[in-house]
Structures are given as structure tokens and as C-alpha cells.
C-alpha atoms as a PDB file:
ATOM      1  CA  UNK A   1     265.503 119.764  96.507  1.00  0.00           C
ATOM      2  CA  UNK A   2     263.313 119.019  99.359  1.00  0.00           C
ATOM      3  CA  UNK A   3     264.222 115.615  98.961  1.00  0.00           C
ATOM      4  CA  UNK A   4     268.290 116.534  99.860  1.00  0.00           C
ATOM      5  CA  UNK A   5     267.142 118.622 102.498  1.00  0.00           C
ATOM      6  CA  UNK A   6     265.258 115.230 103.924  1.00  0.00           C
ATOM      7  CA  UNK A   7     268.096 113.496 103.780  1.00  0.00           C
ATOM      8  CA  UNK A   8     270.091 115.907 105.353  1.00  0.00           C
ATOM      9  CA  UNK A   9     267.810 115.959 108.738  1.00  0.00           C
ATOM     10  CA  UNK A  10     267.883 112.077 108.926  1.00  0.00           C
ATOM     11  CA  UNK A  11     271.651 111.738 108.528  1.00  0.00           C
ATOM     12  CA  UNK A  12     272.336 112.656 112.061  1.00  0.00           C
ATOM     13  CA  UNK A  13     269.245 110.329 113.380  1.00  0.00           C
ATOM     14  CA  UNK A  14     271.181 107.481 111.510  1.00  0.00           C
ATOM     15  CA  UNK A  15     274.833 108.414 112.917  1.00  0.00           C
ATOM     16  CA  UNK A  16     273.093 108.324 116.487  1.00  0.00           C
ATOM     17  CA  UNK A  17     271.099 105.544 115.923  1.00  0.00           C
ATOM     18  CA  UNK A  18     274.292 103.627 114.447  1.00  0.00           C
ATOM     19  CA  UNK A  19     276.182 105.041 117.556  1.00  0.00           C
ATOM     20  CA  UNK A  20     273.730 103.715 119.683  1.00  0.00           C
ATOM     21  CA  UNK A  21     273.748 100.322 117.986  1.00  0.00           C
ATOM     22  CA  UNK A  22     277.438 100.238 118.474  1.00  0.00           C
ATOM     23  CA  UNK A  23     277.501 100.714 121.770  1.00  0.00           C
ATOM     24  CA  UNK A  24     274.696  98.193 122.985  1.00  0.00           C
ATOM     25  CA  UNK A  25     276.563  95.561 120.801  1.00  0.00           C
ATOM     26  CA  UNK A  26     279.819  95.983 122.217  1.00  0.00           C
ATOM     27  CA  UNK A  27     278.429  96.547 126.004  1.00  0.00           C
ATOM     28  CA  UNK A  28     276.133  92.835 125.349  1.00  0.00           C
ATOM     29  CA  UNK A  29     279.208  91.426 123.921  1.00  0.00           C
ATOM     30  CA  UNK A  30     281.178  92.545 127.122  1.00  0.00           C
ATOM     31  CA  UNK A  31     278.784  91.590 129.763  1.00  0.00           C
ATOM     32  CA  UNK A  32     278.362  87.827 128.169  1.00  0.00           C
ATOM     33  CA  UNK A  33     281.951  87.830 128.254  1.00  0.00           C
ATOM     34  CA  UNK A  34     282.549  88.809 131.959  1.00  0.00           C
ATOM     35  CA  UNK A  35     279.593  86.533 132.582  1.00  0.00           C
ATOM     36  CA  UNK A  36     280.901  83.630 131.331  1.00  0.00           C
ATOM     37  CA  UNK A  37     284.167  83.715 132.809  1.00  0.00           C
ATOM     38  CA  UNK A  38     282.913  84.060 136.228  1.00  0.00           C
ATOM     39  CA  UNK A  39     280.567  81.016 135.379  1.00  0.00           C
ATOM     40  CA  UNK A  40     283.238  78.999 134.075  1.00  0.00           C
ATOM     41  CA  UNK A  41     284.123  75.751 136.338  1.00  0.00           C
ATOM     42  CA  UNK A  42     286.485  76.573 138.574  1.00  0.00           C
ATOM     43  CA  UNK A  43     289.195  74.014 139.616  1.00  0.00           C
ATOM     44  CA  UNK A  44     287.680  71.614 142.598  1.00  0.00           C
ATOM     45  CA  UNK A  45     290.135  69.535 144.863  1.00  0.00           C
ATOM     46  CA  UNK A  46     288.519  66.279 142.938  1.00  0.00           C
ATOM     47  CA  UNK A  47     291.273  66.317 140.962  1.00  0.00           C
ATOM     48  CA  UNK A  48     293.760  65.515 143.833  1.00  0.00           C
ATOM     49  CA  UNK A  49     291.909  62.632 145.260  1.00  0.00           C
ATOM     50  CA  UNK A  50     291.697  61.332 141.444  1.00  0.00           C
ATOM     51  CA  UNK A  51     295.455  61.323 141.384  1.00  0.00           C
ATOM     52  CA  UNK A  52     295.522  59.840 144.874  1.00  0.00           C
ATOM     53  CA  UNK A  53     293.179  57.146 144.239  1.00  0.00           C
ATOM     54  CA  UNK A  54     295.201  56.848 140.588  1.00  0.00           C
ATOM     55  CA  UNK A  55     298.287  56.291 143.159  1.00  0.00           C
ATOM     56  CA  UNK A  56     296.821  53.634 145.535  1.00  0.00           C
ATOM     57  CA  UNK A  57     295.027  51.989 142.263  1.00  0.00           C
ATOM     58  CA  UNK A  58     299.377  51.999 140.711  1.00  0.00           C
ATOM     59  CA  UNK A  59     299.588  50.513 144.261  1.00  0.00           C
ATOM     60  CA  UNK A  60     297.474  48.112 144.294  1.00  0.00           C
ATOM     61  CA  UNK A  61     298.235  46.713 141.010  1.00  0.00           C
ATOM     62  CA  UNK A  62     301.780  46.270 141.609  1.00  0.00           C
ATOM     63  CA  UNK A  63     300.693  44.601 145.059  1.00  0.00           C
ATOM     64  CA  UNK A  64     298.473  42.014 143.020  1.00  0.00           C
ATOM     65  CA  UNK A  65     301.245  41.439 140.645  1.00  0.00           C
ATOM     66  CA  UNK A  66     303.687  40.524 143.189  1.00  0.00           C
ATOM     67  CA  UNK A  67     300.905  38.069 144.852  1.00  0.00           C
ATOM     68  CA  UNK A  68     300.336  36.644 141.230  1.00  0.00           C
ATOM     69  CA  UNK A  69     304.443  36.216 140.701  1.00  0.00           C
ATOM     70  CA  UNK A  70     304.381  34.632 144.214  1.00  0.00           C
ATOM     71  CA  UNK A  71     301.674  31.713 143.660  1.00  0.00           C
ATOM     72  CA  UNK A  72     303.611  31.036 140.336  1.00  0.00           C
ATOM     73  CA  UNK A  73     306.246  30.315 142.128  1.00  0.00           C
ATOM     74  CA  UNK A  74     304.199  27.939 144.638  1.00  0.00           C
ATOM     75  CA  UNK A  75     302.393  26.331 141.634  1.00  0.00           C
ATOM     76  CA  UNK A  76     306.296  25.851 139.837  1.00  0.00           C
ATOM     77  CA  UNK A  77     307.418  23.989 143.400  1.00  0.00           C
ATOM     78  CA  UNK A  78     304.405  22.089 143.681  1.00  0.00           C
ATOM     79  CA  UNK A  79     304.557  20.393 140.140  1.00  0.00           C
END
């Protein structure tokens, strides 16, 4: 018997200790978490001058399209 009454005095040093466990697992979990979202990239106003410069570059390629389509023409009147 003095092996069950051993047991019996560790049981509750094993619910607390799991308790404990628990708790430091889930708080880690939750702090890594917050952390992470806070150091997660945040939007930056790149992106608009990307899409402006994408704009003037749609711009510019229609420009040197029309100046291509142009000295066709001048090389079709020439021959």
C-alpha cells in the first residue's frame, strides 16, 4: 500500500505541473502569434508608383509603336 498512497500525493503535482505546461504553451503560442502579426510587412505606397510607372511604361510603348507604324509608312513612300 505505501506505494498507492505515493501515487496518490504525486497526482496533484502532475495535474499542476500539466496545468502549468498548458498554460505556458498556449501563452508562447499567443505571444508568437501577436508578434508576428505586428511584424508582418505592412502595405508601403511602392505599390502605387509601380502601377504608375506600369502606366507611363503602357504609355510609352504605345508611343513607340505609333513612331514605329509612322516610319513604315515613310519607308513604304520612299520605295
Amino acid at each position: 500500500m505505501p506505494s498507492d498512497q505515493n501515487t496518490m500525493s504525486t497526482k496533484p503535482i502532475h495535474r499542476i505541473f500539466l496545468l502549468v505546461s498548458i498554460v505556458s504553451f498556449f501563452g508562447s503560442t499567443a505571444l508568437a502569434a501577436v508578434r508576428a502579426i505586428n511584424n508582418a510587412p505592412q502595405p508601403s505606397r511602392e505599390n502605387t508608383n509601380v502601377e504608375s510607372s506600369s502606366v507611363e511604361a503602357q504609355r510609352q510603348l504605345q508611343a513607340d509603336r505609333l513612331q514605329l507604324k509612322e516610319r513604315e509608312q515613310g519607308y513604304k513612300i520612299v520605295l
